[in-house]
PDB file of N, CA and C in Angstrom:
ATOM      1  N   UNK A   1      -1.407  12.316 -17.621  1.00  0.00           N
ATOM      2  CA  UNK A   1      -0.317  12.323 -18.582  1.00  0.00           C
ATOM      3  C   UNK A   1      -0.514  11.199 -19.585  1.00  0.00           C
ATOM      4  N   UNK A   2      -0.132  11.599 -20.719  1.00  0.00           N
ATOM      5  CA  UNK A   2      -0.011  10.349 -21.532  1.00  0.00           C
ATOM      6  C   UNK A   2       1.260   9.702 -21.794  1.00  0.00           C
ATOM      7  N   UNK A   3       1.337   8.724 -22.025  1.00  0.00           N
ATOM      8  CA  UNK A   3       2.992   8.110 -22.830  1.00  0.00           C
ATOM      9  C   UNK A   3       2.319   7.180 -23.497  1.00  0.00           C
ATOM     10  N   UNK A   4       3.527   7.331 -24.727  1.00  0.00           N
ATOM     11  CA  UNK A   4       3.055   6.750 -25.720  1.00  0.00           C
ATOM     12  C   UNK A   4       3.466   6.966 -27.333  1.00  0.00           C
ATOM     13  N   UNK A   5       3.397   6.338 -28.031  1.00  0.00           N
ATOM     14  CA  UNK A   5       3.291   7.679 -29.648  1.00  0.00           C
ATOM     15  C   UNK A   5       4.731   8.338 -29.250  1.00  0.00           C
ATOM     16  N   UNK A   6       4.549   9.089 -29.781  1.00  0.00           N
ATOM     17  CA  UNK A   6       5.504  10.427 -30.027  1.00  0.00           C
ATOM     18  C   UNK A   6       5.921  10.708 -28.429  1.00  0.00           C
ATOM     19  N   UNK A   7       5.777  10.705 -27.480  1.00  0.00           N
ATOM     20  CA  UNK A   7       6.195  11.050 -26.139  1.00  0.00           C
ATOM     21  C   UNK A   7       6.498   9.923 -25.511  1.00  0.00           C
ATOM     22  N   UNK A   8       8.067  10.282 -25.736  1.00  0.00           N
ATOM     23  CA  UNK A   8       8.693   8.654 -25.274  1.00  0.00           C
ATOM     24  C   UNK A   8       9.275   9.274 -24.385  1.00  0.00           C
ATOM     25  N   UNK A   9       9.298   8.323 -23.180  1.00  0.00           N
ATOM     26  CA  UNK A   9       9.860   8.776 -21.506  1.00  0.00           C
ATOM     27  C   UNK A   9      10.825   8.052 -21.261  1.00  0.00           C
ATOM     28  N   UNK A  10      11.904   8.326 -20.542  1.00  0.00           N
ATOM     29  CA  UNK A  10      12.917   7.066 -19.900  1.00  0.00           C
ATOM     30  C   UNK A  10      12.587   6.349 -18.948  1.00  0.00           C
ATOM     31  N   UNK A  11      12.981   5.404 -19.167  1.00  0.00           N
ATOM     32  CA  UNK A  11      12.001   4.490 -17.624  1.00  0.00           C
ATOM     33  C   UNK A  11      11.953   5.071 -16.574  1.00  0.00           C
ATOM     34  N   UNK A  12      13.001   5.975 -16.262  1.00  0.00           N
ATOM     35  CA  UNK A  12      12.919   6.511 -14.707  1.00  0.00           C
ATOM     36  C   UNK A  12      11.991   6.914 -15.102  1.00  0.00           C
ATOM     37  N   UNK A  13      11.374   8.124 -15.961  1.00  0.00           N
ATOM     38  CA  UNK A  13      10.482   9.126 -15.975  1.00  0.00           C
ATOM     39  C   UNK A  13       8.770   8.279 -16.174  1.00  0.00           C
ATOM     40  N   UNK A  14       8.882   7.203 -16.728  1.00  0.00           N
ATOM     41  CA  UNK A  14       7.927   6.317 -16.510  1.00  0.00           C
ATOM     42  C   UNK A  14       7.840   5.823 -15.105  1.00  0.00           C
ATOM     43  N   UNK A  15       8.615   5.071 -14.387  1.00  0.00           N
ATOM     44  CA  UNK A  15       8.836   4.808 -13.186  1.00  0.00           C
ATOM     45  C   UNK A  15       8.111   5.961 -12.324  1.00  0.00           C
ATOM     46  N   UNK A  16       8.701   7.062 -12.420  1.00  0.00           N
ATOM     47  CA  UNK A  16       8.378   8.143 -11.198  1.00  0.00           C
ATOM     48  C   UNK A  16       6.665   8.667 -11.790  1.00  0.00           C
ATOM     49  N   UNK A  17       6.695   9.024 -12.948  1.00  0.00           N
ATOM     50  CA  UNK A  17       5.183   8.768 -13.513  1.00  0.00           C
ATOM     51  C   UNK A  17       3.895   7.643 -12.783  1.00  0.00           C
ATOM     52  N   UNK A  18       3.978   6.664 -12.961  1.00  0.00           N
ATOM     53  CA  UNK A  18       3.517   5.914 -12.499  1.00  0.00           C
ATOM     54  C   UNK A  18       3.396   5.505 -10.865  1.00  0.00           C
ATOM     55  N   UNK A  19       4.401   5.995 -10.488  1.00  0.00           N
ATOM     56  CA  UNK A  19       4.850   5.929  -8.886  1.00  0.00           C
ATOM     57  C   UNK A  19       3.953   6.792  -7.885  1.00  0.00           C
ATOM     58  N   UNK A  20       3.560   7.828  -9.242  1.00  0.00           N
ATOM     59  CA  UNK A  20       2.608   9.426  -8.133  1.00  0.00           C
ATOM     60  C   UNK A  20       1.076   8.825  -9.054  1.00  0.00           C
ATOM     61  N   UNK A  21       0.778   7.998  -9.641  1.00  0.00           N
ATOM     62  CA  UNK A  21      -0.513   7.892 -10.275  1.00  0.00           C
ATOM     63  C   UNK A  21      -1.736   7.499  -9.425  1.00  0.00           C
ATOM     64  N   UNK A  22      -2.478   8.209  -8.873  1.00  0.00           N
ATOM     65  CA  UNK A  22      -3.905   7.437  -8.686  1.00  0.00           C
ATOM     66  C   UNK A  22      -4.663   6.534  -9.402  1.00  0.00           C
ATOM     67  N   UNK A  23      -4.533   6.996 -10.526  1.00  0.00           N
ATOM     68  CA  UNK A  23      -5.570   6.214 -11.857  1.00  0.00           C
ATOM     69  C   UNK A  23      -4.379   6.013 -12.895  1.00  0.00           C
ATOM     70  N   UNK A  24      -4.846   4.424 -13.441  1.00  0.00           N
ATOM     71  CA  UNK A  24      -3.863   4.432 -14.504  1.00  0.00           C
ATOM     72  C   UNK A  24      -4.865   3.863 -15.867  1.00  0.00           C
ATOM     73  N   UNK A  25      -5.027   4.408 -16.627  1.00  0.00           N
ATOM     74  CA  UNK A  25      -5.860   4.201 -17.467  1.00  0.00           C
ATOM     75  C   UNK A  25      -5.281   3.720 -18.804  1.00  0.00           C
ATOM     76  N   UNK A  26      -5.773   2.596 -19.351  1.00  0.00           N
ATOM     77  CA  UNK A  26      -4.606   2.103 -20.777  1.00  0.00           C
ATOM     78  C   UNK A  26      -5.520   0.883 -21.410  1.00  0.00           C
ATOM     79  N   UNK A  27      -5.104   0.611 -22.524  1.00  0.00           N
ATOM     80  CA  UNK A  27      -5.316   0.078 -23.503  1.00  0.00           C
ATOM     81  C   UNK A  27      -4.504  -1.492 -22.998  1.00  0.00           C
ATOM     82  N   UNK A  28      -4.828  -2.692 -23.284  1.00  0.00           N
ATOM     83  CA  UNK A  28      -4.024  -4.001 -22.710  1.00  0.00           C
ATOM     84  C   UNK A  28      -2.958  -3.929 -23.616  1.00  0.00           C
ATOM     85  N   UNK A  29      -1.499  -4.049 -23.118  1.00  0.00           N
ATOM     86  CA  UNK A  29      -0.481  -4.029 -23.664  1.00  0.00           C
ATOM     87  C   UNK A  29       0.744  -4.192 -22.513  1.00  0.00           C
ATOM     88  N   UNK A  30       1.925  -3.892 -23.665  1.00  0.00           N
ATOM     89  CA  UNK A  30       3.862  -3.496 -22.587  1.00  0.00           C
ATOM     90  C   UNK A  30       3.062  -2.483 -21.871  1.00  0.00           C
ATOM     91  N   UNK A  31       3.062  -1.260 -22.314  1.00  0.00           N
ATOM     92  CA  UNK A  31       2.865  -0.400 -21.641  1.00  0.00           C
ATOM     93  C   UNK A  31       2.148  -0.186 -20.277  1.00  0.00           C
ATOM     94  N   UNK A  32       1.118  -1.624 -19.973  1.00  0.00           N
ATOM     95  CA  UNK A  32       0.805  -1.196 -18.635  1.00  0.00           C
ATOM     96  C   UNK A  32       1.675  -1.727 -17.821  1.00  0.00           C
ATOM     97  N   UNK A  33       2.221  -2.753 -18.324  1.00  0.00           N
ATOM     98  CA  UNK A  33       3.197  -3.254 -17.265  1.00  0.00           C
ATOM     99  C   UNK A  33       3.946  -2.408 -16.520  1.00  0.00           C
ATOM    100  N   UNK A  34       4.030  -0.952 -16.420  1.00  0.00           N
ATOM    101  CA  UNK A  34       4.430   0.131 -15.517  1.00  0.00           C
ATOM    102  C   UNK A  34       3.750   0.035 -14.401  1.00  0.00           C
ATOM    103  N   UNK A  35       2.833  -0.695 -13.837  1.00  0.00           N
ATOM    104  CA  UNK A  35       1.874  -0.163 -12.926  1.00  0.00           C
ATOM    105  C   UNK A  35       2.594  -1.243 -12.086  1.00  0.00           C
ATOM    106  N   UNK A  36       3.589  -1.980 -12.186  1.00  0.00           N
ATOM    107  CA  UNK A  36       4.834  -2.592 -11.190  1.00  0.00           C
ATOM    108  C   UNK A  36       5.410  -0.991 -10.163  1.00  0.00           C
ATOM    109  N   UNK A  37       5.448   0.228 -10.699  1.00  0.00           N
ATOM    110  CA  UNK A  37       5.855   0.940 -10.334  1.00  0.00           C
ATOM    111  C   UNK A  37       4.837   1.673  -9.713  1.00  0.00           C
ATOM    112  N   UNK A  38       3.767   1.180  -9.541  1.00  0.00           N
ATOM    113  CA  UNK A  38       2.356   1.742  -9.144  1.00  0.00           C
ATOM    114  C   UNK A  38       2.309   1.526  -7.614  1.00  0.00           C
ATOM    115  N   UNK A  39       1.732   2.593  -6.237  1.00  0.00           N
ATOM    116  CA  UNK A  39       1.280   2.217  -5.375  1.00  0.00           C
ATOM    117  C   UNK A  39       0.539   1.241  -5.007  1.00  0.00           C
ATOM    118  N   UNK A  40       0.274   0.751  -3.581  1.00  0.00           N
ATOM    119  CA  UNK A  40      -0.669   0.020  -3.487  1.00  0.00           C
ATOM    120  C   UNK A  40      -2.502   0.924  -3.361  1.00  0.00           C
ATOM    121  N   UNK A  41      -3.446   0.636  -3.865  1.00  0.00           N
ATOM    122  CA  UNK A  41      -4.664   1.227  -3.881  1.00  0.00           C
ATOM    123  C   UNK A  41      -4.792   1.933  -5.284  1.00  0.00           C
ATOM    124  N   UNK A  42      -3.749   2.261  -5.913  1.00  0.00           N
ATOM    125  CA  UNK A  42      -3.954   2.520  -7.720  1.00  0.00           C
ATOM    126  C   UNK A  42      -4.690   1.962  -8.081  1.00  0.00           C
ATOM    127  N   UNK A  43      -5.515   2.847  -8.697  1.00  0.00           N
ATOM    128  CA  UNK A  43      -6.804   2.110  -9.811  1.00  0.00           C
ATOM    129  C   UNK A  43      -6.689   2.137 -10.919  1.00  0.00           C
ATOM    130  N   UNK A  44      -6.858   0.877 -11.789  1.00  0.00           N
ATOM    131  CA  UNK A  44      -5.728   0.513 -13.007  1.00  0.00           C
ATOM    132  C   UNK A  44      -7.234   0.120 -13.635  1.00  0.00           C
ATOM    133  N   UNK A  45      -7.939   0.683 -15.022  1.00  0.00           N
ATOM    134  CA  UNK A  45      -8.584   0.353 -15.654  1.00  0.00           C
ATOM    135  C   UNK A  45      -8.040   0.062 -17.187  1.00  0.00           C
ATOM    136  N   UNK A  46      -8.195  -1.071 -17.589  1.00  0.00           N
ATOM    137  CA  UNK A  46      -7.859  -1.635 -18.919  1.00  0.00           C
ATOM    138  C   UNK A  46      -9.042  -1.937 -20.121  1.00  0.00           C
ATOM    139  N   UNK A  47      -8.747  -1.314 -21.227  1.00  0.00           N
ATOM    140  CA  UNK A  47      -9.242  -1.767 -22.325  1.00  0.00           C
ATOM    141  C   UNK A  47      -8.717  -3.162 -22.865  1.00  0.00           C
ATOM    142  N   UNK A  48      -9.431  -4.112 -23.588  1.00  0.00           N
ATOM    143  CA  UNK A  48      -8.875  -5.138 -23.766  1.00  0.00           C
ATOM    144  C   UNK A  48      -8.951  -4.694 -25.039  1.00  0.00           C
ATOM    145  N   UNK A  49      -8.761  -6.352 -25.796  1.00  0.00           N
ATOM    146  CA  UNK A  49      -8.122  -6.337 -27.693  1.00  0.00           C
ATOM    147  C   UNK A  49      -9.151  -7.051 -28.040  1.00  0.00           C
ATOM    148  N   UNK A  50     -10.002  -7.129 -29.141  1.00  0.00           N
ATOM    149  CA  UNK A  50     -10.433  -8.184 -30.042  1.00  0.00           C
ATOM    150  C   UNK A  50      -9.502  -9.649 -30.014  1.00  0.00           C
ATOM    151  N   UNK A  51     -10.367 -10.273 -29.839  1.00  0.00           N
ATOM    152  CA  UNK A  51      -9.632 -11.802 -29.277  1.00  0.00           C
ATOM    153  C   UNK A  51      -9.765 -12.600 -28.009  1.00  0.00           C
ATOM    154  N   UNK A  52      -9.796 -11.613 -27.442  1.00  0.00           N
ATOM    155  CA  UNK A  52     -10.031 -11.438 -26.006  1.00  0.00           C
ATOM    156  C   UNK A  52      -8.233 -11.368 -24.822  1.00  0.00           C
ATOM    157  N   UNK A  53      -8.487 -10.918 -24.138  1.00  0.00           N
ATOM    158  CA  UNK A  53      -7.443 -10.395 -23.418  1.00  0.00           C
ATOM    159  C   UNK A  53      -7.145 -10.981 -21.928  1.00  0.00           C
ATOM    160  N   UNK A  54      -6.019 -11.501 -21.974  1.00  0.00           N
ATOM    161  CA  UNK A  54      -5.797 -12.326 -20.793  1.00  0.00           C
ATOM    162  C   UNK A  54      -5.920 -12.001 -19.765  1.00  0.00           C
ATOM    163  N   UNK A  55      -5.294 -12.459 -18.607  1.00  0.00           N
ATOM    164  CA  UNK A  55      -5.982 -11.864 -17.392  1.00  0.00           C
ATOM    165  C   UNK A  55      -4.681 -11.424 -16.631  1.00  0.00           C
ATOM    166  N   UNK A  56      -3.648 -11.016 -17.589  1.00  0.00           N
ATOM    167  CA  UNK A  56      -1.966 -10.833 -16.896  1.00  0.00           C
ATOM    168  C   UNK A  56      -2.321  -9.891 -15.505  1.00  0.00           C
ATOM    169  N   UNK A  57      -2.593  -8.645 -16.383  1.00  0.00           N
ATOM    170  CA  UNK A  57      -3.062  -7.381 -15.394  1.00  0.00           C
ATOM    171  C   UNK A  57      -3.806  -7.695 -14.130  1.00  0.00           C
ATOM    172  N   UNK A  58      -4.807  -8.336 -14.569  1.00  0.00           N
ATOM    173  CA  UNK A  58      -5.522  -8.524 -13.595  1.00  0.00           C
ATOM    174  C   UNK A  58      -5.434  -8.894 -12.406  1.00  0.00           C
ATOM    175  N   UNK A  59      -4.198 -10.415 -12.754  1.00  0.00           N
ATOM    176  CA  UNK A  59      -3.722 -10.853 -11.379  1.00  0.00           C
ATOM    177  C   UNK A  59      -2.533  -9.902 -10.832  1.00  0.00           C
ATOM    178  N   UNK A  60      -1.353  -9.431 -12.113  1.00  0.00           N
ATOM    179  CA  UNK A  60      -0.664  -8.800 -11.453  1.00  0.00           C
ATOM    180  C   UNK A  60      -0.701  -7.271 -10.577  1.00  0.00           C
ATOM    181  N   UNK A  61      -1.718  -6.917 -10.616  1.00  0.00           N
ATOM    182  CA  UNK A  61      -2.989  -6.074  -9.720  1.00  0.00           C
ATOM    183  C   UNK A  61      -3.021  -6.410  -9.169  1.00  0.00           C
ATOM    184  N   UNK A  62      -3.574  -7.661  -8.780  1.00  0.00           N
ATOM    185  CA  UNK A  62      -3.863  -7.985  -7.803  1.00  0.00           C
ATOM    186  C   UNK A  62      -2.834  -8.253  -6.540  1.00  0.00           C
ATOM    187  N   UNK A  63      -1.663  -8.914  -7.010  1.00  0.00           N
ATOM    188  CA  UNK A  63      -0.553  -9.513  -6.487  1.00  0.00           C
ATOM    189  C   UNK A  63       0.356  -8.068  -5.679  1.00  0.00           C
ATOM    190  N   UNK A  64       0.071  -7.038  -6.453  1.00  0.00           N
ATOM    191  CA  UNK A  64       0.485  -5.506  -6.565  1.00  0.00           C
ATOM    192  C   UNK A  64      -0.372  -4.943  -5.445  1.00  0.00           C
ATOM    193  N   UNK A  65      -1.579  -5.017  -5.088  1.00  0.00           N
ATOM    194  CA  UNK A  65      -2.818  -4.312  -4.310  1.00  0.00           C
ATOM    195  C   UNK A  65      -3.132  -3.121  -4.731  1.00  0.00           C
ATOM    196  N   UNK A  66      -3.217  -3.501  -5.853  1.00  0.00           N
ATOM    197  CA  UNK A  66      -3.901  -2.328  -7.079  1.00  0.00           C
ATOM    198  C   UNK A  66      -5.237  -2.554  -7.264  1.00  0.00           C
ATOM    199  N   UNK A  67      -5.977  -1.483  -7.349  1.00  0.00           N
ATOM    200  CA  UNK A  67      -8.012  -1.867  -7.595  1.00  0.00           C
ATOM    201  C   UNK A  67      -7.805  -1.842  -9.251  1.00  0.00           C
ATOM    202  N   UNK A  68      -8.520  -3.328  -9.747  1.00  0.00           N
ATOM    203  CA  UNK A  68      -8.070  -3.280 -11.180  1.00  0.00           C
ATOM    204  C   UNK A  68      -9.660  -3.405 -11.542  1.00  0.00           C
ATOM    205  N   UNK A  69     -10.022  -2.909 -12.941  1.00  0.00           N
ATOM    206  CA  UNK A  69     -11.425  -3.307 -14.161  1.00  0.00           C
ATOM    207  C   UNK A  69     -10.796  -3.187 -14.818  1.00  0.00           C
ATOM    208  N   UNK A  70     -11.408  -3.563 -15.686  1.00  0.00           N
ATOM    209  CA  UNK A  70     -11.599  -3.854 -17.279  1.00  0.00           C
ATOM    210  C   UNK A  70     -12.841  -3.345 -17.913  1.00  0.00           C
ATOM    211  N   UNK A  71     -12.757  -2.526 -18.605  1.00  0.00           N
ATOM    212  CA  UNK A  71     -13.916  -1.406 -19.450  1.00  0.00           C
ATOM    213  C   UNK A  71     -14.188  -2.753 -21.002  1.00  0.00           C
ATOM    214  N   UNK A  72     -14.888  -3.293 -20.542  1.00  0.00           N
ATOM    215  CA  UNK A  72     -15.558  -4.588 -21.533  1.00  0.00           C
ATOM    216  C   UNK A  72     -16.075  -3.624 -22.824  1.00  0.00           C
ATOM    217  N   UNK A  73     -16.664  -2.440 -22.383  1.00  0.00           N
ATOM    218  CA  UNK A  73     -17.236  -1.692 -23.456  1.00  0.00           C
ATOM    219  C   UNK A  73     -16.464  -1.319 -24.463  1.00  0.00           C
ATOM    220  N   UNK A  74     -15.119  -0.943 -24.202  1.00  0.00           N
ATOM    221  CA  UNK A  74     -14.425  -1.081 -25.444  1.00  0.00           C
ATOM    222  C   UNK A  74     -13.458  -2.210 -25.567  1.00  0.00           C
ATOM    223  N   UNK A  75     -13.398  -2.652 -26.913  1.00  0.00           N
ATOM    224  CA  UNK A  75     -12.390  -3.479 -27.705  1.00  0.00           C
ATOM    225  C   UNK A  75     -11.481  -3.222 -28.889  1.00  0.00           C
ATOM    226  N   UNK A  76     -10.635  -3.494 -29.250  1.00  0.00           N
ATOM    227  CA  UNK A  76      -9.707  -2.878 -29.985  1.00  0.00           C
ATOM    228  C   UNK A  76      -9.127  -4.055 -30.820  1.00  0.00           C
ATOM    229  N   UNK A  77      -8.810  -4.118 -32.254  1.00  0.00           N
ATOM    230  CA  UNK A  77      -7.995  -4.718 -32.670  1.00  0.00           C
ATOM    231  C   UNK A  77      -6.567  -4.417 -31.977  1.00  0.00           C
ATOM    232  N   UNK A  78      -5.339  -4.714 -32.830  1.00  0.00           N
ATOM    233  CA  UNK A  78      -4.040  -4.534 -31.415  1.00  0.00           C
ATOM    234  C   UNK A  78      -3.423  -3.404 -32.248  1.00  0.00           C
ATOM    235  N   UNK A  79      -4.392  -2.677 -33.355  1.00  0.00           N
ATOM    236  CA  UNK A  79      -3.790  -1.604 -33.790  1.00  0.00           C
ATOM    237  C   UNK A  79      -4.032  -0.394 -32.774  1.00  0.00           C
ATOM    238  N   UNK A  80      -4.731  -0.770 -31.798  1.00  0.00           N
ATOM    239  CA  UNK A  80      -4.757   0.104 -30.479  1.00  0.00           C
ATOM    240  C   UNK A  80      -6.093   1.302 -31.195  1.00  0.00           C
ATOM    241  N   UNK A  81      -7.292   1.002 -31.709  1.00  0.00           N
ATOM    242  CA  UNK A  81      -7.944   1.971 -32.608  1.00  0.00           C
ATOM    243  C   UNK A  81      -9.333   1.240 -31.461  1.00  0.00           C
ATOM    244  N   UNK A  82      -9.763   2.395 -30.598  1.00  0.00           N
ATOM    245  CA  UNK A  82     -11.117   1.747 -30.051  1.00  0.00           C
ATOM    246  C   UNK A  82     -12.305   2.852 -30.433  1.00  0.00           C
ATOM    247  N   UNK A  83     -13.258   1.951 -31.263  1.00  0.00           N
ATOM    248  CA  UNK A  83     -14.550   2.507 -31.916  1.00  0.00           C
ATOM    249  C   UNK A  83     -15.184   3.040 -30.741  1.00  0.00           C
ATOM    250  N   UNK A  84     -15.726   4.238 -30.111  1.00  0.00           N
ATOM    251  CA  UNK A  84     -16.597   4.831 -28.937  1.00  0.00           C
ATOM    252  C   UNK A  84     -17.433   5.250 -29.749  1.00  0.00           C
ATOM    253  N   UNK A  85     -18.664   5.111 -29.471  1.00  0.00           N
ATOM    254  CA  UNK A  85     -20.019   5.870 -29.515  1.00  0.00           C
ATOM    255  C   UNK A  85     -20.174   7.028 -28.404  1.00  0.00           C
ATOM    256  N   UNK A  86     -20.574   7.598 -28.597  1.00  0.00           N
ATOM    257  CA  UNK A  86     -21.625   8.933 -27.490  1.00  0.00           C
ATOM    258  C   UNK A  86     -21.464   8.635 -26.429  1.00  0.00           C
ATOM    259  N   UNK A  87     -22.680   7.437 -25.717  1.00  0.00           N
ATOM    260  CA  UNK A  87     -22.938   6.623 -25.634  1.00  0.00           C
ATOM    261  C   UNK A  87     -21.508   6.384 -24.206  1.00  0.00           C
ATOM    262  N   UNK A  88     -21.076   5.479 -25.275  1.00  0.00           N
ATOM    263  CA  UNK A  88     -19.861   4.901 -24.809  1.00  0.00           C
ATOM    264  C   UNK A  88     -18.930   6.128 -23.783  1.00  0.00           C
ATOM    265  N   UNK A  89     -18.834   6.632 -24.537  1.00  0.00           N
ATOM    266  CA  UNK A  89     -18.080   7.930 -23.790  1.00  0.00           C
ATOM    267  C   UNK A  89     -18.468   8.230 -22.813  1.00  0.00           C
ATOM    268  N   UNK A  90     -19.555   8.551 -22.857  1.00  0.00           N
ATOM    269  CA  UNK A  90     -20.278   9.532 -21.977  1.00  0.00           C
ATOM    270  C   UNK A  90     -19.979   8.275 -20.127  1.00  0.00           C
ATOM    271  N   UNK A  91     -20.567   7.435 -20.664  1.00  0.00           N
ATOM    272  CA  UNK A  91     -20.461   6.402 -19.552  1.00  0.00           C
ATOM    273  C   UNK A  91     -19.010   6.449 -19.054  1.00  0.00           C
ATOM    274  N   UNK A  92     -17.571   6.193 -19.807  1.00  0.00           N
ATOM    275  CA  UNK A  92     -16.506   6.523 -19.533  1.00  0.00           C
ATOM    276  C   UNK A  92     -16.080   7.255 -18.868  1.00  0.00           C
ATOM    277  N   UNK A  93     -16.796   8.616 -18.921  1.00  0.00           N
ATOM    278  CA  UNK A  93     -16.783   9.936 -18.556  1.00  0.00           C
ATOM    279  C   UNK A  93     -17.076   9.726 -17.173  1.00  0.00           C
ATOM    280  N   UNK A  94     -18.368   8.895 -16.855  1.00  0.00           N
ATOM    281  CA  UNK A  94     -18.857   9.266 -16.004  1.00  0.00           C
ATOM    282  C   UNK A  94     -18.260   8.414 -15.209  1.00  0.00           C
ATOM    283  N   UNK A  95     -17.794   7.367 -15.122  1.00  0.00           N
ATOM    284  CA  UNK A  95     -16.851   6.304 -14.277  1.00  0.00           C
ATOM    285  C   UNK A  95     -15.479   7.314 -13.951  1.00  0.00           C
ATOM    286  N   UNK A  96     -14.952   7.771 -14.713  1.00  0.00           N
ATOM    287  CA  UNK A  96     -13.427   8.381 -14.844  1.00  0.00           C
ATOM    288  C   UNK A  96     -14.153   9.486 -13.146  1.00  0.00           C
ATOM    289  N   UNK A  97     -14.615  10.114 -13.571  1.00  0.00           N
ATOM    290  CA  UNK A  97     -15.563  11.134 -13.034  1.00  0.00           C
ATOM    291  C   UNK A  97     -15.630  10.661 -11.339  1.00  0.00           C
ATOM    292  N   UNK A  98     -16.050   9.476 -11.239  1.00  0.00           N
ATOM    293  CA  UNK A  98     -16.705   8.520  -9.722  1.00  0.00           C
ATOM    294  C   UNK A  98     -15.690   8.710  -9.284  1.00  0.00           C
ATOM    295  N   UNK A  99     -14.612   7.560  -9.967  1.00  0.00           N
ATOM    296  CA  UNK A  99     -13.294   7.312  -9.426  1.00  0.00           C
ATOM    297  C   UNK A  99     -12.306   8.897  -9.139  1.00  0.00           C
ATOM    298  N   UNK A 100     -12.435   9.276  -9.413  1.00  0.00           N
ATOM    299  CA  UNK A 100     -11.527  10.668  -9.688  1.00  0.00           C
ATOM    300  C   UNK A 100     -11.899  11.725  -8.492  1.00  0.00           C
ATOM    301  N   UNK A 101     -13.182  11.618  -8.183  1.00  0.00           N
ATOM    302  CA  UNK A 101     -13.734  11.939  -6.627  1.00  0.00           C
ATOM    303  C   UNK A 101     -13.372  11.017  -5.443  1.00  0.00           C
ATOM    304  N   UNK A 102     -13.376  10.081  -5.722  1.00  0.00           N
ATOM    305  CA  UNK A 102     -13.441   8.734  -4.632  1.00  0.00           C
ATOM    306  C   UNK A 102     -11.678   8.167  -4.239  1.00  0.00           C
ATOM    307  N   UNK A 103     -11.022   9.555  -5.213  1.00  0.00           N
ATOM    308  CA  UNK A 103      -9.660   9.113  -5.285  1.00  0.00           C
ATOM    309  C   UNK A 103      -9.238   8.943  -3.485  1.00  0.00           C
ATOM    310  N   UNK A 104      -7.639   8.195  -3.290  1.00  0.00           N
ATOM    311  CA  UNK A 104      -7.358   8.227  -1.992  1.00  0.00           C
ATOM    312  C   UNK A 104      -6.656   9.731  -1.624  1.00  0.00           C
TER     313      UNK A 104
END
Protein backbone atom coordinates (compact mmCIF):
# COMPACT_ATOMS: atom_id res chain seq x y z
CA UNK A 1 0.00 0.00 0.00
CA UNK A 2 1.04 3.39 -0.36
CA UNK A 3 0.19 6.59 1.83
CA UNK A 4 1.02 9.56 1.00
CA UNK A 5 0.24 12.40 -1.77
CA UNK A 6 -3.23 12.31 -2.53
CA UNK A 7 -4.16 9.15 -0.26
CA UNK A 8 -4.51 10.48 3.03
CA UNK A 9 -5.48 7.82 5.78
CA UNK A 10 -6.71 8.46 9.38
CA UNK A 11 -4.34 7.43 11.83
CA UNK A 12 -6.35 4.51 12.78
CA UNK A 13 -6.18 3.43 9.15
CA UNK A 14 -2.41 4.16 9.23
CA UNK A 15 -2.13 2.50 12.59
CA UNK A 16 -3.93 -0.79 11.47
CA UNK A 17 -1.90 -0.41 8.05
CA UNK A 18 1.22 -0.58 9.54
CA UNK A 19 0.20 -3.00 12.35
CA UNK A 20 -0.35 -6.03 9.47
CA UNK A 21 3.02 -4.80 7.52
CA UNK A 22 5.90 -7.16 6.96
CA UNK A 23 7.96 -4.68 4.98
CA UNK A 24 7.81 -1.09 5.41
CA UNK A 25 9.48 0.65 2.77
CA UNK A 26 9.87 4.74 2.77
CA UNK A 27 11.72 7.59 2.04
CA UNK A 28 13.37 9.27 5.70
CA UNK A 29 10.68 11.40 7.01
CA UNK A 30 7.03 11.94 9.58
CA UNK A 31 5.79 9.41 7.71
CA UNK A 32 7.88 6.55 8.89
CA UNK A 33 7.38 7.28 12.22
CA UNK A 34 4.26 4.81 11.80
CA UNK A 35 6.40 1.88 12.18
CA UNK A 36 5.71 2.69 16.24
CA UNK A 37 2.65 0.80 15.10
CA UNK A 38 4.80 -1.85 13.48
CA UNK A 39 5.32 -5.52 14.84
CA UNK A 40 8.23 -6.80 16.29
CA UNK A 41 10.50 -8.54 13.23
CA UNK A 42 9.12 -5.75 10.54
CA UNK A 43 11.56 -4.96 8.07
CA UNK A 44 11.77 -1.25 7.74
CA UNK A 45 14.05 -0.12 4.79
CA UNK A 46 14.77 3.69 4.47
CA UNK A 47 15.91 5.98 1.82
CA UNK A 48 17.81 8.80 3.24
CA UNK A 49 18.00 12.80 2.06
CA UNK A 50 20.96 14.65 0.61
CA UNK A 51 22.68 15.96 3.71
CA UNK A 52 22.76 13.00 5.21
CA UNK A 53 20.11 11.42 7.44
CA UNK A 54 20.10 10.80 11.03
CA UNK A 55 19.95 7.77 12.65
CA UNK A 56 16.22 8.43 14.41
CA UNK A 57 14.83 5.25 12.59
CA UNK A 58 17.44 3.37 13.07
CA UNK A 59 17.58 3.31 16.75
CA UNK A 60 13.92 3.61 17.04
CA UNK A 61 13.93 0.10 15.17
CA UNK A 62 15.84 -0.92 17.02
CA UNK A 63 14.30 -0.04 20.46
CA UNK A 64 10.92 -1.39 18.49
CA UNK A 65 12.67 -5.00 17.35
CA UNK A 66 12.21 -4.07 13.93
CA UNK A 67 15.05 -5.42 11.20
CA UNK A 68 16.01 -1.91 9.93
CA UNK A 69 18.58 -0.76 6.44
CA UNK A 70 19.06 1.94 4.85
CA UNK A 71 19.25 1.71 0.85
CA UNK A 72 22.56 4.21 0.73
CA UNK A 73 21.96 3.82 -3.07
CA UNK A 74 19.42 6.22 -3.15
CA UNK A 75 19.42 9.90 -1.94
CA UNK A 76 16.98 12.49 -2.25
CA UNK A 77 16.86 16.14 -1.80
CA UNK A 78 13.72 16.54 0.89
CA UNK A 79 11.63 17.24 -2.18
CA UNK A 80 11.27 13.43 -1.79
CA UNK A 81 12.50 13.10 -5.86
CA UNK A 82 15.07 9.93 -5.87
CA UNK A 83 17.19 9.79 -9.23
CA UNK A 84 17.26 5.56 -9.98
CA UNK A 85 19.20 4.26 -12.75
CA UNK A 86 18.45 0.63 -14.29
CA UNK A 87 20.94 -0.32 -12.46
CA UNK A 88 19.71 0.95 -9.30
CA UNK A 89 16.39 -0.56 -9.64
CA UNK A 90 17.04 -3.58 -10.71
CA UNK A 91 19.20 -4.20 -7.45
CA UNK A 92 16.10 -2.77 -5.44
CA UNK A 93 14.11 -5.20 -7.12
CA UNK A 94 16.13 -7.75 -6.29
CA UNK A 95 16.51 -7.05 -2.39
CA UNK A 96 12.56 -6.23 -2.22
CA UNK A 97 12.41 -9.74 -3.97
CA UNK A 98 14.98 -11.67 -1.00
CA UNK A 99 13.15 -10.07 1.70
CA UNK A 100 9.64 -10.70 0.40
CA UNK A 101 10.50 -14.58 0.26
CA UNK A 102 12.35 -14.65 3.57
CA UNK A 103 9.22 -12.85 4.93
CA UNK A 104 8.04 -14.24 8.61
Amino acid sequence: HYVGGENKLSVRQQQEMFAGASIVVGPHGAGLSNILFCSPGTRVIEFPVEGGTDEFFAHLSMALGLEYWIAPALISKHEGVYPVSETIASEIASALSHLLSSSH
